[in-house]
N, C-alpha and C. Protein backbone atom coordinates (compact mmCIF):
# COMPACT_ATOMS: atom_id res chain seq x y z
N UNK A 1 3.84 -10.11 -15.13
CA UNK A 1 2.55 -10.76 -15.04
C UNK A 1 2.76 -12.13 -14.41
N UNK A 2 1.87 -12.37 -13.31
CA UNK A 2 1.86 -13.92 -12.65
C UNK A 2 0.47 -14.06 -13.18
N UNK A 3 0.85 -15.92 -13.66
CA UNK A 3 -0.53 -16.65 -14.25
C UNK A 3 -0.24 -17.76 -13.13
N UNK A 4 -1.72 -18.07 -12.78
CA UNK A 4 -1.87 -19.27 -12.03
C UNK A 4 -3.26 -20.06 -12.02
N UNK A 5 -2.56 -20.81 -11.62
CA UNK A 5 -4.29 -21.92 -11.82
C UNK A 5 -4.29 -23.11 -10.31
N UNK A 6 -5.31 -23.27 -9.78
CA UNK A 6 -5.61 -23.79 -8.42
C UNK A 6 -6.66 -24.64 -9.07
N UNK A 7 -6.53 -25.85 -9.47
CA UNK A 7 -7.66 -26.95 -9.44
C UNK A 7 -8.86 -26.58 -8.13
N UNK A 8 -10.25 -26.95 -8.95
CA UNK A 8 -10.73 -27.44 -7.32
C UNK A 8 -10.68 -28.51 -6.39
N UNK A 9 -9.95 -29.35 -6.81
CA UNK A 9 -9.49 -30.34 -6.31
C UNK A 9 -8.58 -29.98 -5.36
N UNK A 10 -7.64 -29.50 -5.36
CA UNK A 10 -6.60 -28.95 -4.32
C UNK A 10 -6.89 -27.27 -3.44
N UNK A 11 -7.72 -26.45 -3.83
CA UNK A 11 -8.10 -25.47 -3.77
C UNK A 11 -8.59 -25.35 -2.41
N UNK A 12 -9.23 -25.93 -2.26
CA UNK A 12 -9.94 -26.24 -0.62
C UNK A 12 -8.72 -26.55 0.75
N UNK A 13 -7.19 -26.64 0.17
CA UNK A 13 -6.14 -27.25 1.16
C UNK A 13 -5.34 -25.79 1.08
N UNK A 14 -5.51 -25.93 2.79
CA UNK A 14 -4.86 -24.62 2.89
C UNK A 14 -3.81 -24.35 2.50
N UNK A 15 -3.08 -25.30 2.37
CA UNK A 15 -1.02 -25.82 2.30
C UNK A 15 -0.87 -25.49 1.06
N UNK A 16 -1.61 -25.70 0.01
CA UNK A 16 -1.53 -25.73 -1.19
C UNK A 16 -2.11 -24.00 -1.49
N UNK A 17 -3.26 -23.10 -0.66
CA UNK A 17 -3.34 -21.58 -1.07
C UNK A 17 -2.27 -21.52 -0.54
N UNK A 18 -1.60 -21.74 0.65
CA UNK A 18 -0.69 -20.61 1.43
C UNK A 18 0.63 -20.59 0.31
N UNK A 19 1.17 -21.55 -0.17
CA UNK A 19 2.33 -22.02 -0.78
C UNK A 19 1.82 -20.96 -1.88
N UNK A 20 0.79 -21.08 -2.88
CA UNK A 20 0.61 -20.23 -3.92
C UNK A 20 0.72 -19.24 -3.53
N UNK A 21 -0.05 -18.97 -2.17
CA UNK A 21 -0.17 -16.95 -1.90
C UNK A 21 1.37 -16.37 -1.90
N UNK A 22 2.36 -17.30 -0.89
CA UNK A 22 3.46 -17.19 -1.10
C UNK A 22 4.54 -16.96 -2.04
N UNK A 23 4.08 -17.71 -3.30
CA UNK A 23 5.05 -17.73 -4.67
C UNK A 23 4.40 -16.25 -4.91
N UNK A 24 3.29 -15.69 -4.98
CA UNK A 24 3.10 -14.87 -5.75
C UNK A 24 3.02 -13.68 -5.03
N UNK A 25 3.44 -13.59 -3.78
CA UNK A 25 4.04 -12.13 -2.49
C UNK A 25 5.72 -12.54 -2.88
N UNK A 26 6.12 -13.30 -3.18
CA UNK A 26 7.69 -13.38 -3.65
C UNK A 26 8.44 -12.67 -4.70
N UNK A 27 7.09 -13.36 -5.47
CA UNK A 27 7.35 -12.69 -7.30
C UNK A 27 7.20 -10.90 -6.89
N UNK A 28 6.13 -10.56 -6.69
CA UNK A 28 5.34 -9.14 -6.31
C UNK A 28 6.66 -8.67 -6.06
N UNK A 29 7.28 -9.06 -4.35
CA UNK A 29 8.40 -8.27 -3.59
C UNK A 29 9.84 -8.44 -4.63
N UNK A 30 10.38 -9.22 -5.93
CA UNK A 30 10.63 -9.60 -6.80
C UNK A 30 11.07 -8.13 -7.64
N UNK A 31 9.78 -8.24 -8.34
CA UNK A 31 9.84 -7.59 -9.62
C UNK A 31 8.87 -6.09 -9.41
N UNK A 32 8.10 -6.09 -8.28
CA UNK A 32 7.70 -4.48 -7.70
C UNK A 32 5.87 -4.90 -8.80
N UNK A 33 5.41 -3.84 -9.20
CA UNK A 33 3.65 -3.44 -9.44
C UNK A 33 3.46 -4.93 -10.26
N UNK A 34 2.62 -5.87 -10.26
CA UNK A 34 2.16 -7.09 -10.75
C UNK A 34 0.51 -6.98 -11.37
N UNK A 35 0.67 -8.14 -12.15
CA UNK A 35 -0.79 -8.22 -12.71
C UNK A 35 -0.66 -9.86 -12.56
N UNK A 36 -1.52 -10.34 -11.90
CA UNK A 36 -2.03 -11.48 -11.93
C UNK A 36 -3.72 -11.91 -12.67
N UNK A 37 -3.15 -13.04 -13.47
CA UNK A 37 -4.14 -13.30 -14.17
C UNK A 37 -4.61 -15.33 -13.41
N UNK A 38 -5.62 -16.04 -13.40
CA UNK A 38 -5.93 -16.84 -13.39
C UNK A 38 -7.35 -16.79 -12.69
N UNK A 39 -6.87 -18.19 -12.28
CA UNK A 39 -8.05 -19.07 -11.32
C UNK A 39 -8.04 -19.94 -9.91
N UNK A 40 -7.70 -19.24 -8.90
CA UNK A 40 -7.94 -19.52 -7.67
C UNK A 40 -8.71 -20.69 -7.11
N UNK A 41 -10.01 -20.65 -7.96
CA UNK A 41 -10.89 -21.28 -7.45
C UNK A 41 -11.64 -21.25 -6.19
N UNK A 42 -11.53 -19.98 -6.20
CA UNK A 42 -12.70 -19.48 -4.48
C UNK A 42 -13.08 -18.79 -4.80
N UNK A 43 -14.74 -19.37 -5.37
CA UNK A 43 -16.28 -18.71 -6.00
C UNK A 43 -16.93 -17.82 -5.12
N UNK A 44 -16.40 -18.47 -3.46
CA UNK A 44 -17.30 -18.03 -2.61
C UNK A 44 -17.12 -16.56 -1.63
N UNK A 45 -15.93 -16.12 -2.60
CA UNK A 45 -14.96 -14.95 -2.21
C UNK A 45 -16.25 -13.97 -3.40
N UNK A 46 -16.53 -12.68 -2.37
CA UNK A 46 -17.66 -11.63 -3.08
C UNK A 46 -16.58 -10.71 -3.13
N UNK A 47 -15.69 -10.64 -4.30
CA UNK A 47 -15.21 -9.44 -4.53
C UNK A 47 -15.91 -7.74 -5.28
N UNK A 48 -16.99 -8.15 -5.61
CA UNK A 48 -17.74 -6.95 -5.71
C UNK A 48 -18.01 -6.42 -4.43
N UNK A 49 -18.43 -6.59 -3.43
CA UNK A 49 -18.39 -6.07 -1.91
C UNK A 49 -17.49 -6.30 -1.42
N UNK A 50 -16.62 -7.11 -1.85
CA UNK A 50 -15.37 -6.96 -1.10
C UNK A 50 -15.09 -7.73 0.17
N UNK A 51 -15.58 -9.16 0.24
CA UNK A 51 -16.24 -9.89 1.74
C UNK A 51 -15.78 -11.76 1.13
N UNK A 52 -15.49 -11.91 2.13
CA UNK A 52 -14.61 -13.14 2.11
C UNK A 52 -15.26 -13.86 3.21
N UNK A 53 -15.79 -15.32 3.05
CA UNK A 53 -16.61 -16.32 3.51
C UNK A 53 -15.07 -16.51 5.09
N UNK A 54 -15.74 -17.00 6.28
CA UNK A 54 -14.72 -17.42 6.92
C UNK A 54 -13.44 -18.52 6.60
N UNK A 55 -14.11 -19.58 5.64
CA UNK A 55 -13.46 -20.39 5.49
C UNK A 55 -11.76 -19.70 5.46
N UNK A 56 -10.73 -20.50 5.88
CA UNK A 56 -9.35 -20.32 6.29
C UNK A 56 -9.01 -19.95 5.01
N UNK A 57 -8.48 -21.15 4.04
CA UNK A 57 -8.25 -20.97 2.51
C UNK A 57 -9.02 -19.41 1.70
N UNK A 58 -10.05 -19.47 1.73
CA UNK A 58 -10.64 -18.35 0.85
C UNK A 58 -10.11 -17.04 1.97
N UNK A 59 -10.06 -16.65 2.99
CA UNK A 59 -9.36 -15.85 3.79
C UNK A 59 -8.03 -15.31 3.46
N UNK A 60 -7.10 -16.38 3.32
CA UNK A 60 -5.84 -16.17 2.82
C UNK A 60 -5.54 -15.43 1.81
N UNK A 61 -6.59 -16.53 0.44
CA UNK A 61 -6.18 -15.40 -0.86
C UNK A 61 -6.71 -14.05 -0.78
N UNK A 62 -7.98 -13.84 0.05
CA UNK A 62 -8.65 -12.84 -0.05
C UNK A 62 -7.80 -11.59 0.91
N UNK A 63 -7.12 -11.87 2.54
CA UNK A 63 -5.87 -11.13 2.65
C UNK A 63 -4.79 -10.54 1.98
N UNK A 64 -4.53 -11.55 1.02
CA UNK A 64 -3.32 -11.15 -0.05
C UNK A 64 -3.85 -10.04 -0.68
N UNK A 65 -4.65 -10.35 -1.67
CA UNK A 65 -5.29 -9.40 -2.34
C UNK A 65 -5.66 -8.01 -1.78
N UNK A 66 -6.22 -7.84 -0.59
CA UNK A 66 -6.48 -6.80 0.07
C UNK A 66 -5.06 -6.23 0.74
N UNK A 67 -4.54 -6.98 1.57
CA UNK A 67 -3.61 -6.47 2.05
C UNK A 67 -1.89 -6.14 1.01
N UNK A 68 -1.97 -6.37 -0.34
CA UNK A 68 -1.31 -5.58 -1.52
C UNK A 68 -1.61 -5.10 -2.21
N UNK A 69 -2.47 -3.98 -2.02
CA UNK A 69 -3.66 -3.37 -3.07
C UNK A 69 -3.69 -3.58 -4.45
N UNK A 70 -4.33 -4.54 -4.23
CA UNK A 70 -4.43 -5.23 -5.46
C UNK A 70 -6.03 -5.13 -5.84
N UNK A 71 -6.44 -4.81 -7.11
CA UNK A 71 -8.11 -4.56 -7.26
C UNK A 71 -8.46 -6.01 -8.43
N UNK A 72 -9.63 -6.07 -8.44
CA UNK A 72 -9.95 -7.25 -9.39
C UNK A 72 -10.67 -6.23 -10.44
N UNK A 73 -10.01 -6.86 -11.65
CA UNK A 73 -10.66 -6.10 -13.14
C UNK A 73 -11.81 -6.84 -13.83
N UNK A 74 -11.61 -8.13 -13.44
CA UNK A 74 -12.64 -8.85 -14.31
C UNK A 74 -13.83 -9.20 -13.58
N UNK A 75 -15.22 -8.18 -14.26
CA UNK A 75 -16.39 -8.18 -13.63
C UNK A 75 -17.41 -8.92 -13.25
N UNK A 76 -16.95 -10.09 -14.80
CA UNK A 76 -17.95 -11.29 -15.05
C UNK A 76 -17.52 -12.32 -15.03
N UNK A 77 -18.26 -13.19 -14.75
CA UNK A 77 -18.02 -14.86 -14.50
C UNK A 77 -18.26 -15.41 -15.88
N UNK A 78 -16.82 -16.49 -15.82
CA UNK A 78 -16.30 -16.86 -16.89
C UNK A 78 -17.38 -18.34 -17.11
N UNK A 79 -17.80 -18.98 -16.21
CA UNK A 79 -18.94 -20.25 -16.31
C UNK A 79 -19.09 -20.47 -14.71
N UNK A 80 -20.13 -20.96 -15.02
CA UNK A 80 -20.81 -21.60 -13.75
C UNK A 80 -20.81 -20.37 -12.37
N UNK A 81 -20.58 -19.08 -13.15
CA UNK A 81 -20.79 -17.95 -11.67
C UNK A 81 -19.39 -18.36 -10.85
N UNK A 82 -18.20 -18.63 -12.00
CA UNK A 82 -17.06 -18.72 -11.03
C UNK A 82 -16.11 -17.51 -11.95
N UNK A 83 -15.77 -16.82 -11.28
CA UNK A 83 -14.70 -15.68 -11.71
C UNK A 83 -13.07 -15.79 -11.84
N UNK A 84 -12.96 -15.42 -13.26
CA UNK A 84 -11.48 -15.72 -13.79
C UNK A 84 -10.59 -14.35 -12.98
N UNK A 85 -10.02 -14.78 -12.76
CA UNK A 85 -8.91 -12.86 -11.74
C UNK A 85 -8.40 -12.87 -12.60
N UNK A 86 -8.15 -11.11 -12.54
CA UNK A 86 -6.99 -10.05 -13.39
C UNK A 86 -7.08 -9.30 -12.30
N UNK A 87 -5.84 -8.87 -11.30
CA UNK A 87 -5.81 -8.40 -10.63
C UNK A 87 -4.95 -7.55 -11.06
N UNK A 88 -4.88 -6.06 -10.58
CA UNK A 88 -3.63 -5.08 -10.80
C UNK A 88 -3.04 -4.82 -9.53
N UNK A 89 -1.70 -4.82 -9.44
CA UNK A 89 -1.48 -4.05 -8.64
C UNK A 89 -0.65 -2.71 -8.55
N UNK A 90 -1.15 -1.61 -7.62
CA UNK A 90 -0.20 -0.42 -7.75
C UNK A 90 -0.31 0.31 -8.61
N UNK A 91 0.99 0.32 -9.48
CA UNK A 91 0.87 1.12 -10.55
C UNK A 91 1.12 -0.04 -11.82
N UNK A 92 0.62 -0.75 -11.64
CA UNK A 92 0.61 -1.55 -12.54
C UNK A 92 -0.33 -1.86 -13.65
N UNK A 93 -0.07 -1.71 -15.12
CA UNK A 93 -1.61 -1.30 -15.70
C UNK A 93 -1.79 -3.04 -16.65
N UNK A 94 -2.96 -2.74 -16.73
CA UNK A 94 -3.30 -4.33 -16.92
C UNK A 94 -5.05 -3.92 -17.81
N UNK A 95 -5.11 -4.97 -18.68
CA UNK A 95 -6.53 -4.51 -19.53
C UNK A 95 -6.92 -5.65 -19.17
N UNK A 96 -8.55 -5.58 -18.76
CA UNK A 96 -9.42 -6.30 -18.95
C UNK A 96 -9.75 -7.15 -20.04
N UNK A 97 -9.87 -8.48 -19.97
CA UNK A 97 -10.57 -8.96 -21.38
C UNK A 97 -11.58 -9.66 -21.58
C-alpha cells in the first residue's frame, strides 16, 4: 500500500506531481499490484467519466492512473466535493471505506 498526501499549496507545481507520480511508478515497478490510498489534490480530475481538465499537473496524475490500470474505489467526496483516492491496481485487492 502507497499513502500520500499533496497539499494544495504545492499541488498545482508540476515538479512536485511529477516527483510524486514518480515515487509511486517506482514503488508499483518495486513491489508489483499496489493500492494507493490519499490525496492528490486534483478536484478537477472527473474520474467518474474518466476525463482530466488540460491543465499539465492534473494530466500527469491522471496518465499514471490510466496508463497502470489502476481504477478509483472511492465514490464519494470526502468535503468540499474533493475526493480522497483508493486506487487498486491489477490484481491487487483493496476495500473501500
Amino acid at each position: 500500500m502507497f499513502v500520500a498526501y499533496s497539499p494544495p499549496s504545492v499541488s498545482s507545481e508540476l515538479a512536485t506531481m511529477t516527483e510524486l507520480v514518480k515515487c509511486v511508478e517506482d514503488y508499483c515497478n518495486r513491489l508489483g499490484p499496489t493500492a494507493i490510498v490519499g490525496d492528490f489534490n486534483c478536484p478537477n480530475i472527473d474520474w467518474s467519466n474518466m476525463l482530466s481538465p488540460a491543465q499539465v499537473v492534473n494530466k500527469k496524475l491522471f496518465n499514471f492512473v490510466i496508463g497502470n490500470v489502476f481504477s478509483q474505489v472511492v465514490t464519494e467526496p470526502n468535503r468540499s466535493n474533493n475526493f480522497r483516492f483508493g486506487y487498486d491496481q491489477r490484481s491487487a485487492s483493496f476495500r473501500k471505506d
